[in-house]
Protein backbone atom coordinates (compact mmCIF):
# COMPACT_ATOMS: atom_id res chain seq x y z
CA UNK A 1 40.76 -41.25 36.10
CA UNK A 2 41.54 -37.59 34.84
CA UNK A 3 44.94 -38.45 33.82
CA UNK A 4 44.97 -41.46 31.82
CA UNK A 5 43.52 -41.22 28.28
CA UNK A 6 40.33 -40.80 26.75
CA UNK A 7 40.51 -44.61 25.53
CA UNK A 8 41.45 -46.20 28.56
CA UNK A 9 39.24 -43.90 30.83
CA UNK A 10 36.32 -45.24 28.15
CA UNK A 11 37.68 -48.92 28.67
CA UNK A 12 37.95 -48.96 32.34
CA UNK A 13 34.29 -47.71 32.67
CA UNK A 14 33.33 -50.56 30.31
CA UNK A 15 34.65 -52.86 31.98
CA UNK A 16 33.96 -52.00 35.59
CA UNK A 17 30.10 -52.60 34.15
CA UNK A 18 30.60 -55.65 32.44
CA UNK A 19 32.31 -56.37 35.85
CA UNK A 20 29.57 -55.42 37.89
CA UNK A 21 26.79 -57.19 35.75
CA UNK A 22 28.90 -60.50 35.38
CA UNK A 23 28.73 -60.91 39.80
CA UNK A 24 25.10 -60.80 40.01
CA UNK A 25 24.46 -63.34 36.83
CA UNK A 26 27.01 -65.83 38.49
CA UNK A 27 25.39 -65.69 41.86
CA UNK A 28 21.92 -66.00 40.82
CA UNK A 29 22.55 -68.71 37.95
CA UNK A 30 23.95 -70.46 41.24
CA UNK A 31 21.38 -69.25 43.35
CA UNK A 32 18.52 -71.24 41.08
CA UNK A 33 20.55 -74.37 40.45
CA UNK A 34 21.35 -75.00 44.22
CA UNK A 35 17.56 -73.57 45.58
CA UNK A 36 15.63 -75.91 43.34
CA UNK A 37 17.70 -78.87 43.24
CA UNK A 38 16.77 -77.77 47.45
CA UNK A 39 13.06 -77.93 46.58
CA UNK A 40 13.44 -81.79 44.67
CA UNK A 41 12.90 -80.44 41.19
CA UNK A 42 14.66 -82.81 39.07
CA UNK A 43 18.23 -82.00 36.72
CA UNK A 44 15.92 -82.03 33.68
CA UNK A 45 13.29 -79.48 35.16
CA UNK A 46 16.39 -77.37 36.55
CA UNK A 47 17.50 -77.60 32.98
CA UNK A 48 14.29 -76.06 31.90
CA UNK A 49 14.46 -73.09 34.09
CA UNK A 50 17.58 -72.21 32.30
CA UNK A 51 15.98 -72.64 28.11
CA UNK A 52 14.34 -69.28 28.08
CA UNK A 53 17.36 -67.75 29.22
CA UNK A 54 19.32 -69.45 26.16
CA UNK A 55 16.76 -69.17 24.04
CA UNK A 56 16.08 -65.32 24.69
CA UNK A 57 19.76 -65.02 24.66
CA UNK A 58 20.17 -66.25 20.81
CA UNK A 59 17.65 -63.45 20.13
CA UNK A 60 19.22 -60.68 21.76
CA UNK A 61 22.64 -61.32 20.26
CA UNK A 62 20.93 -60.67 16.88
CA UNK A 63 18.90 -57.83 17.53
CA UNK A 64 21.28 -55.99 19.89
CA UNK A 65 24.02 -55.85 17.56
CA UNK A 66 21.84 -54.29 15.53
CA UNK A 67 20.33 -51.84 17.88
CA UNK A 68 24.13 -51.23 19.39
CA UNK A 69 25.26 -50.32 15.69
CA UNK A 70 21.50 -47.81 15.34
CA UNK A 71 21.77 -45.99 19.32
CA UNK A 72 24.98 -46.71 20.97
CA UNK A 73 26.61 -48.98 22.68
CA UNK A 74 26.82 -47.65 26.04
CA UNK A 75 22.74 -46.94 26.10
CA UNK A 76 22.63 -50.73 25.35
CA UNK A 77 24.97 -51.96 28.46
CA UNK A 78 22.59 -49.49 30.34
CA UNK A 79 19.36 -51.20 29.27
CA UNK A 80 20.71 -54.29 30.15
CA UNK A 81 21.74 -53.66 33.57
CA UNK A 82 18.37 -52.28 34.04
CA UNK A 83 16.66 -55.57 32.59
CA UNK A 84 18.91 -57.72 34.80
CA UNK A 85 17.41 -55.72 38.02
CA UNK A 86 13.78 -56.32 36.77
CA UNK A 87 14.33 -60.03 36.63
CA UNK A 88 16.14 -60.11 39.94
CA UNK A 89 13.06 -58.65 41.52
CA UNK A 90 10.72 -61.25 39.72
CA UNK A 91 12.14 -63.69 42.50
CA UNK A 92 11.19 -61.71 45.37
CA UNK A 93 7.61 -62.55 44.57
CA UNK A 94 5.64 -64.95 47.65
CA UNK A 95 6.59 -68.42 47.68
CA UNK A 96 3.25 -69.99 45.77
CA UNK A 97 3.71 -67.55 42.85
CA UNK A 98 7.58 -68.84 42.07
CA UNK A 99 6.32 -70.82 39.63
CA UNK A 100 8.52 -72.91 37.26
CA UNK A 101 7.16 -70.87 34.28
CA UNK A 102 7.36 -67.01 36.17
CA UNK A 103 11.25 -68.38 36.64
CA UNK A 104 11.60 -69.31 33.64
CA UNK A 105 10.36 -65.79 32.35
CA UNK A 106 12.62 -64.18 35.23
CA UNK A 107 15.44 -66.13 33.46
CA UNK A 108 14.46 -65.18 29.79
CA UNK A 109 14.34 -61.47 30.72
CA UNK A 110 18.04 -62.02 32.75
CA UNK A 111 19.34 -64.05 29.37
CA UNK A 112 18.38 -60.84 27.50
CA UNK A 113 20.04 -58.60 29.78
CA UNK A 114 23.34 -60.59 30.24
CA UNK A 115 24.05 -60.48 26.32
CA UNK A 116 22.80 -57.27 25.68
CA UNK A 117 25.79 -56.38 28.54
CA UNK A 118 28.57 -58.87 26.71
CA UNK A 119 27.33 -58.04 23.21
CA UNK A 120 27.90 -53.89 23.94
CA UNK A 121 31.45 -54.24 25.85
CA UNK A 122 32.75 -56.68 23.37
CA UNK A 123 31.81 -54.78 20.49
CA UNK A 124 33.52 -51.40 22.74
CA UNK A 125 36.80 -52.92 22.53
CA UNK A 126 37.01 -52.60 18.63
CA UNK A 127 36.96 -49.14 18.62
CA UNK A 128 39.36 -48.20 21.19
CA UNK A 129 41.97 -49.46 19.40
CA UNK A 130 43.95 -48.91 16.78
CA UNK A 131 43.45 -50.62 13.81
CA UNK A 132 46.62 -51.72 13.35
CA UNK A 133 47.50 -53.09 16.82
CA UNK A 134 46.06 -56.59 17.11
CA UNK A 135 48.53 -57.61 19.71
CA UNK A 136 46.77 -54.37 21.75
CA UNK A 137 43.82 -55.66 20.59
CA UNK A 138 44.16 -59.17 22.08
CA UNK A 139 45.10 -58.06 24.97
CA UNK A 140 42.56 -55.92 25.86
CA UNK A 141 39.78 -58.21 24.54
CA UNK A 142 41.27 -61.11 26.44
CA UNK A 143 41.65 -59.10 30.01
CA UNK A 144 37.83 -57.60 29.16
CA UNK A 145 36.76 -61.79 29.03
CA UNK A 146 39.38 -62.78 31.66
CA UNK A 147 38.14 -60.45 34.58
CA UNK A 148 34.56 -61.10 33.54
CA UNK A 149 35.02 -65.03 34.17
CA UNK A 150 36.93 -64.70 37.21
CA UNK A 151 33.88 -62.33 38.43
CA UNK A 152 31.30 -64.64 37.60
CA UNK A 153 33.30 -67.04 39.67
CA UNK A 154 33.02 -65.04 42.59
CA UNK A 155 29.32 -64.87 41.57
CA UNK A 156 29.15 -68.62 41.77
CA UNK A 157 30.65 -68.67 45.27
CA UNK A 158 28.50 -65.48 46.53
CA UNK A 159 25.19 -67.46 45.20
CA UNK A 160 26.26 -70.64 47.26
CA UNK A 161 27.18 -68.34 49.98
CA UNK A 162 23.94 -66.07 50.40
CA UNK A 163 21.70 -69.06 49.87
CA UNK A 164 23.14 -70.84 52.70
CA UNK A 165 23.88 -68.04 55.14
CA UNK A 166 20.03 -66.08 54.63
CA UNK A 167 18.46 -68.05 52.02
CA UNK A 168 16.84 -67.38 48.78
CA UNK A 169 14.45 -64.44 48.91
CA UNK A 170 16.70 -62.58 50.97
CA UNK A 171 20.06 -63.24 48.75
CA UNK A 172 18.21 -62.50 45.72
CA UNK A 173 17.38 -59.23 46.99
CA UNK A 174 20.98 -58.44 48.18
CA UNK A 175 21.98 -59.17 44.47
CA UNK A 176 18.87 -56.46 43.17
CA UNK A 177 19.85 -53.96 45.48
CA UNK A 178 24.21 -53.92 44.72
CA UNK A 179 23.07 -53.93 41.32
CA UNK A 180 20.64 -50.84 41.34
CA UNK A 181 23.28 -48.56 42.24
CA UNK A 182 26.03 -49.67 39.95
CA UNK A 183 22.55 -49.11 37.38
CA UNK A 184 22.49 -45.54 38.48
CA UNK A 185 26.17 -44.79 38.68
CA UNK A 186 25.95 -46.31 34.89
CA UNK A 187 23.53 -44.01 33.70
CA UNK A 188 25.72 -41.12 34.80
CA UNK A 189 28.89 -41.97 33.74
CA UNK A 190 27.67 -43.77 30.06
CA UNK A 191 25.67 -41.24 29.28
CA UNK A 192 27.17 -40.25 26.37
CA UNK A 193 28.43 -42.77 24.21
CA UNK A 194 29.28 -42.97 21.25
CA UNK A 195 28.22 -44.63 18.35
CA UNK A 196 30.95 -47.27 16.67
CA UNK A 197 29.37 -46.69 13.11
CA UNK A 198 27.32 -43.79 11.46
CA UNK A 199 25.57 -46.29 9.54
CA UNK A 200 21.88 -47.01 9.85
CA UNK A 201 22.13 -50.70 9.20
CA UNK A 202 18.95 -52.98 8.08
CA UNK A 203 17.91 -55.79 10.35
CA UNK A 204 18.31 -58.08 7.60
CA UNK A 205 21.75 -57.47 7.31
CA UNK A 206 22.55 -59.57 10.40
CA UNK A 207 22.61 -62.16 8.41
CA UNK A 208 25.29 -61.13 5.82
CA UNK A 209 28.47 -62.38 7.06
CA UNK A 210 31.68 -63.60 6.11
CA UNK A 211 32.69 -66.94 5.59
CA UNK A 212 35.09 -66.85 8.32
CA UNK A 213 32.14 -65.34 10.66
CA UNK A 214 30.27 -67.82 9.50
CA UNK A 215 32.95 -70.95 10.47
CA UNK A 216 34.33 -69.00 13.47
CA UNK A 217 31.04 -68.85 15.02
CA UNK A 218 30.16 -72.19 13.87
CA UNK A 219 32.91 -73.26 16.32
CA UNK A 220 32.16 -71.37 18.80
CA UNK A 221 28.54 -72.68 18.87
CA UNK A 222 30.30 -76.64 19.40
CA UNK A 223 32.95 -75.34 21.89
CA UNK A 224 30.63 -73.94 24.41
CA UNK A 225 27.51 -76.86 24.05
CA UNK A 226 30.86 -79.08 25.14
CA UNK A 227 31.27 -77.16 27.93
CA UNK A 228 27.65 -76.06 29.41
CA UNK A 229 26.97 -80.04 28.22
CA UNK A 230 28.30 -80.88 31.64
CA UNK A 231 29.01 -77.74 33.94
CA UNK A 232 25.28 -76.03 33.68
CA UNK A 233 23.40 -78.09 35.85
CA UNK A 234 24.92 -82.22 35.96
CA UNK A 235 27.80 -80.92 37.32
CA UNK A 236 26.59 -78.96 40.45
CA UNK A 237 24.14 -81.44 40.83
CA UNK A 238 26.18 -84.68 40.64
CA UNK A 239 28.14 -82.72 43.20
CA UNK A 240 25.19 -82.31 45.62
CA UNK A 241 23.66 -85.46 45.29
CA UNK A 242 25.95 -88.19 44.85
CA UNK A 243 29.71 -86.37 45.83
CA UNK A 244 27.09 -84.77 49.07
CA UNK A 245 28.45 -81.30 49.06
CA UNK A 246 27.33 -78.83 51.11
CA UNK A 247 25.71 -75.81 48.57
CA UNK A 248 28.73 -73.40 49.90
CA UNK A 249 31.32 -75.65 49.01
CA UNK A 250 29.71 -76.34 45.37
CA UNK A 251 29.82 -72.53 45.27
CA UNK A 252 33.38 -72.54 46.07
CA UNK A 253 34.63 -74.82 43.80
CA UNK A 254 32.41 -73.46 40.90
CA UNK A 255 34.63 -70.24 41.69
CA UNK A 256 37.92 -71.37 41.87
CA UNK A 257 37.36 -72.90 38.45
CA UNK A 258 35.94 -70.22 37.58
CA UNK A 259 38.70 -67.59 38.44
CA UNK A 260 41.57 -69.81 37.31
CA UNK A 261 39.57 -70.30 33.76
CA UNK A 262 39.85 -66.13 33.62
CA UNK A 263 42.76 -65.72 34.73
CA UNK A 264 44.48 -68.07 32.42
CA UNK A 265 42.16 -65.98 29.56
CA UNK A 266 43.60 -63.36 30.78
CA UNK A 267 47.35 -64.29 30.16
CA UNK A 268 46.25 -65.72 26.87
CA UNK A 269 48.22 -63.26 25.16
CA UNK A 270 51.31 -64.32 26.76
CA UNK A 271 50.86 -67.87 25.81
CA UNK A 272 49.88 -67.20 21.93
CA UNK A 273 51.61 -64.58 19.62
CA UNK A 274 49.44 -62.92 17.13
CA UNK A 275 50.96 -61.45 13.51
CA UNK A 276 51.52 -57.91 12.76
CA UNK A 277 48.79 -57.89 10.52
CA UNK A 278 45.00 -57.59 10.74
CA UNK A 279 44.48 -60.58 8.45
CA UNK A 280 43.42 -62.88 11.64
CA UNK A 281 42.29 -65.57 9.15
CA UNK A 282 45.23 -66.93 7.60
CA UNK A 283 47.42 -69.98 9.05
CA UNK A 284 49.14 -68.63 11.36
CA UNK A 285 46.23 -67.03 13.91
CA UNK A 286 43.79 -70.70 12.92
CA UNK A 287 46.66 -73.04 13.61
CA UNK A 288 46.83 -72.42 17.49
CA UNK A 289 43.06 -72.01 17.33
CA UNK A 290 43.29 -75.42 16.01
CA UNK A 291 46.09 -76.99 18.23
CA UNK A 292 44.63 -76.08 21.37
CA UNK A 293 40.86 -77.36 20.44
CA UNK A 294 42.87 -80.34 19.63
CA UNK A 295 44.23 -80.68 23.12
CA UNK A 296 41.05 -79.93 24.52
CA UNK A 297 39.09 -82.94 23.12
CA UNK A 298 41.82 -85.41 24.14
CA UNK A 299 41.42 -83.85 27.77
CA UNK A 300 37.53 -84.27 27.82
CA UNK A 301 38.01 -87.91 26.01
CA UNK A 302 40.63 -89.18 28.54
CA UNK A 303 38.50 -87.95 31.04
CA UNK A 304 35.37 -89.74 29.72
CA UNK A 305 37.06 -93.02 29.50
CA UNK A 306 38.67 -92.76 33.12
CA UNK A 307 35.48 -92.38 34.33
CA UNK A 308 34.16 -95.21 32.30
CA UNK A 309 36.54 -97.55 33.43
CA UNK A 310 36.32 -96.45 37.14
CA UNK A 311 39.91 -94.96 37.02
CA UNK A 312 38.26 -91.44 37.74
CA UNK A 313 37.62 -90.44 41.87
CA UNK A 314 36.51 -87.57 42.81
CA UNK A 315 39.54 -85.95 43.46
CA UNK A 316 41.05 -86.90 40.10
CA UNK A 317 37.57 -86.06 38.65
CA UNK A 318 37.68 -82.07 40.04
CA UNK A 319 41.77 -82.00 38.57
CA UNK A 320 40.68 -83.29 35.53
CA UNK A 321 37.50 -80.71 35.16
CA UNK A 322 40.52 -78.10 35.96
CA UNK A 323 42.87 -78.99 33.37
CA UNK A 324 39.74 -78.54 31.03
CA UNK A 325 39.22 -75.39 32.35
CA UNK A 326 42.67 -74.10 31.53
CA UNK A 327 42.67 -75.42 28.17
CA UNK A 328 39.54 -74.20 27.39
CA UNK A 329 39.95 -71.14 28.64
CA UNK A 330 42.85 -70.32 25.88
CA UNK A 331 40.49 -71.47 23.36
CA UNK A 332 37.40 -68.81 24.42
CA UNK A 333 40.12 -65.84 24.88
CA UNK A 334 41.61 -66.63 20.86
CA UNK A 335 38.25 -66.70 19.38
CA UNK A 336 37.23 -63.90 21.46
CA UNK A 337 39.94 -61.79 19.57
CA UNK A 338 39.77 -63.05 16.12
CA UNK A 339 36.17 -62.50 15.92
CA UNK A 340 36.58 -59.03 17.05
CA UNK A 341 39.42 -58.80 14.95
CA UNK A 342 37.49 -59.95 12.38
CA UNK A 343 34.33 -57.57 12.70
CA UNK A 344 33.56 -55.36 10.32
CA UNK A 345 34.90 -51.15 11.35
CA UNK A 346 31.56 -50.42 10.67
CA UNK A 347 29.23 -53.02 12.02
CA UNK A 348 31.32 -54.44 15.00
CA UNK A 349 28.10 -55.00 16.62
CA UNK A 350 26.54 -56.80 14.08
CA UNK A 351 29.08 -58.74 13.56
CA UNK A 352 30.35 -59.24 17.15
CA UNK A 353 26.09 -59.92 17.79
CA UNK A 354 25.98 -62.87 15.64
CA UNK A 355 28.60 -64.75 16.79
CA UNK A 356 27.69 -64.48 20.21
CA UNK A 357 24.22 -66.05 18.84
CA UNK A 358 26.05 -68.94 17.47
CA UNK A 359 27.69 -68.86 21.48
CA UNK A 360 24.01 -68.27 22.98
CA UNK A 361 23.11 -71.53 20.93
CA UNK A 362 25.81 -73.53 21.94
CA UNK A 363 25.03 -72.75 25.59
CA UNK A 364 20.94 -73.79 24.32
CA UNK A 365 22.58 -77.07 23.24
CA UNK A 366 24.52 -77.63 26.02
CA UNK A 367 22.30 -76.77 29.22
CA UNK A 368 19.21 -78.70 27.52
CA UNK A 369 21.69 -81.67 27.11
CA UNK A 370 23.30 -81.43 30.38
CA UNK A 371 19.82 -81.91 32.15
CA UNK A 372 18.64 -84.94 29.74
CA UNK A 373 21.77 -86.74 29.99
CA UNK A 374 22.46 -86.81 33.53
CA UNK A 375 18.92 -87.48 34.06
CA UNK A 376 18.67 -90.71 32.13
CA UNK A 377 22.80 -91.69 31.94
CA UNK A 378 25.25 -89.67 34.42
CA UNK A 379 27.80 -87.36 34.26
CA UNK A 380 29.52 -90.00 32.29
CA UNK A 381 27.15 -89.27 29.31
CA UNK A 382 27.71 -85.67 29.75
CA UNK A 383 31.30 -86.14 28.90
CA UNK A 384 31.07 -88.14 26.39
CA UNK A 385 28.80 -85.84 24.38
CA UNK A 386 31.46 -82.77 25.20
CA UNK A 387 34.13 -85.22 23.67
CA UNK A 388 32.07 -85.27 20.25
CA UNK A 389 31.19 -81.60 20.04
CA UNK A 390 34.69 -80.93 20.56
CA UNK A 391 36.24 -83.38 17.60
CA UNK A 392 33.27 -81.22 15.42
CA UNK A 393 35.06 -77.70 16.49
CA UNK A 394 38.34 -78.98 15.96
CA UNK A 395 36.89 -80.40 12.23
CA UNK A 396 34.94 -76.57 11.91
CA UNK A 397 38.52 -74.55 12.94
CA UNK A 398 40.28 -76.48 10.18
CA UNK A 399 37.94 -74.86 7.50
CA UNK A 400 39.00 -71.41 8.52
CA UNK A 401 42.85 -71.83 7.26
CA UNK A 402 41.07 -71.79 3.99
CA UNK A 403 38.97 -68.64 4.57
């Protein structure tokens, strides 16, 4: 670590805890889905669980790019990893107190943690490299998202895993415990951050964006509701319930999908060539952006109607739910770079913050929705509604060629 540069050193360290915090969130979103669907709760109640954690997670992404852009962004990913441990160890309490609302406040408090993390090592990225590198840029942002997903995929498996080889309590506090001591090697090693902006920003001003913040994170909000709209909880449970998958193998399939979704994030870069230029909003930087939401929707509809008309097994159903995957995935790592491309030098968190509200919201949308619809019409519904929030990003990318 002594011999590679300030920047990287600073990067890797990020990283490693955005790392670290992304395999404990995977495992126990798992770890809730698969234990209560266990306990006969129903896919809208599961649902439920997950609101505050949405909700609390719209929140957060306002006021912690604020607070990132007043005390630092490294104290932030600090607070957050400690936040994450207190709600882990909400779910060690006795059986009769793990009430549907004390989860759902263990879940709120874990929401607020998670983006606090995201919020503070996307907003990191911005000022570790130079301004006029946005190739560099997309790079780095797009291996910073890339790892993270293929982490929380192992976090998907390892929440399937612990919950079938020692059950809940006991996985819940393996989860607390691995976490703790990444906290404390954290508070060490962070210690001194940096501040991205001598500015003392007013809350108010998180509102005060850009049109192109304003229309990138208007798509953003559309393009993860059409994901979570089927892969928060009618997914995992359609899988247990009618496919009759044991809760490891849900876990394992939730992280292959997972890992290939960052890994192809990754590579993004490889796959899409930026301009020379820092001017990420004109026609050349939207029109992949649009292309590829383009080719998303027609996935998701083709699947819809395949599985309307019976043409869709399960076999064909998990291919099809990976050729989403992929396609989304390029779609998250390019707005993941322009709006941090995009950010203001001076208010990256801010910035950075609100658009990963508008994301927060999305996933609101989207895990509400999955429970309702697979309650009352199937997985088939689900689809359906990712279909039409899809042709509504595609219609929101077009507006930023003229931003």
């Amino acid at each position: 670590m002594k011999n590679l540069s300030v920047e990287l050193r600073q990067y890797l360290l990020v990283t490693a805890n955005y790392w670290a915090f992304t395999l404990t969130d995977g495992a126990l979103r798992m770890l809730v889905v698969l234990y209560f669907n266990q306990l006969g709760y129903s896919p809208f109640e599961i649902a439920m669980l997950f609101i505050f954690y949405e909700v609390f997670g719209v929140i957060t992404n306002l006021v912690g790019g604020w607070l990132g852009a007043r005390i630092g962004l490294n104290r932030i990913m600090n607070i957050g990893l400690g936040i994450q441990i207190i709600a882990l160890s909400m779910l060690l309490v006795p059986n009769p107190m793990l009430s549907v609302l004390w989860v759902m406040v263990a879940q709120a408090l874990s929401g607020v943690a998670k983006d606090l993390n995201k919020m503070s090592a996307k907003s990191a990225v911005k000022g570790l490299v130079p301004q006029d590198a946005p190739n560099k840029l997309f790079k780095w942002v797009a291996i910073l998202t890339g790892s993270k997903n293929a982490l929380k995929g192992m976090g998907f498996f390892l929440g399937g895993f612990l919950l079938t080889l020692f059950g809940f309590k006991t996985a819940v506090l393996v989860l607390a415990s691995a976490l703790s001591l990444v906290w404390l090697v954290s508070l060490v090693m962070l210690r001194d951050a940096a501040r991205l902006s001598e500015s003392k920003p007013k809350l108010i001003e998180i509102f005060a964006k850009t049109r192109s913040i304003n229309y990138l994170s208007a798509a953003r909000l559309f393009l993860f509701a059409a994901r979570d709209v089927w892969f928060v909880v009618a997914l995992p449970v359609y899988m247990a319930v009618t496919l009759e998958w044991e809760h490891a193998s849900i876990g394992g399939f939730f992280a292959v999908w997972i890992m290939v979704y960052g890994a192809i994030q990754s590579v993004a870069p490889k796959l899409i060539h930026v301009p020379r230029t820092n001017d990420t909003s004109n026609a050349k930087v939207v029109a992949p952006a649009i292309q590829w939401v383009a080719g998303l929707a027609v996935v998701t509809a083709a699947l819809s109607l395949g599985f309307s008309f019976g043409w869709v097994t399960p076999p064909l159903l998990v291919l099809g739910l990976f050729v989403f995957g992929a396609v989304f995935a390029v779609n998250s790592s390019l707005h993941s770079f322009m709006i941090v491309s995009l950010a203001s030098a001076d208010n990256t968190s801010m910035d950075v913050g609100f658009y990963y509200m508008a994301n927060a919201m999305g996933r609101l949308v989207g895990t509400v929705l999955s429970g309702l619809l697979y309650q009352y019409y199937g997985l088939e519904a689900c689809l359906y509604a990712a279909t039409v929030f899809l042709i509504i990003t595609f219609g929101l990318s077009q507006q930023l060629s003229d931003t």
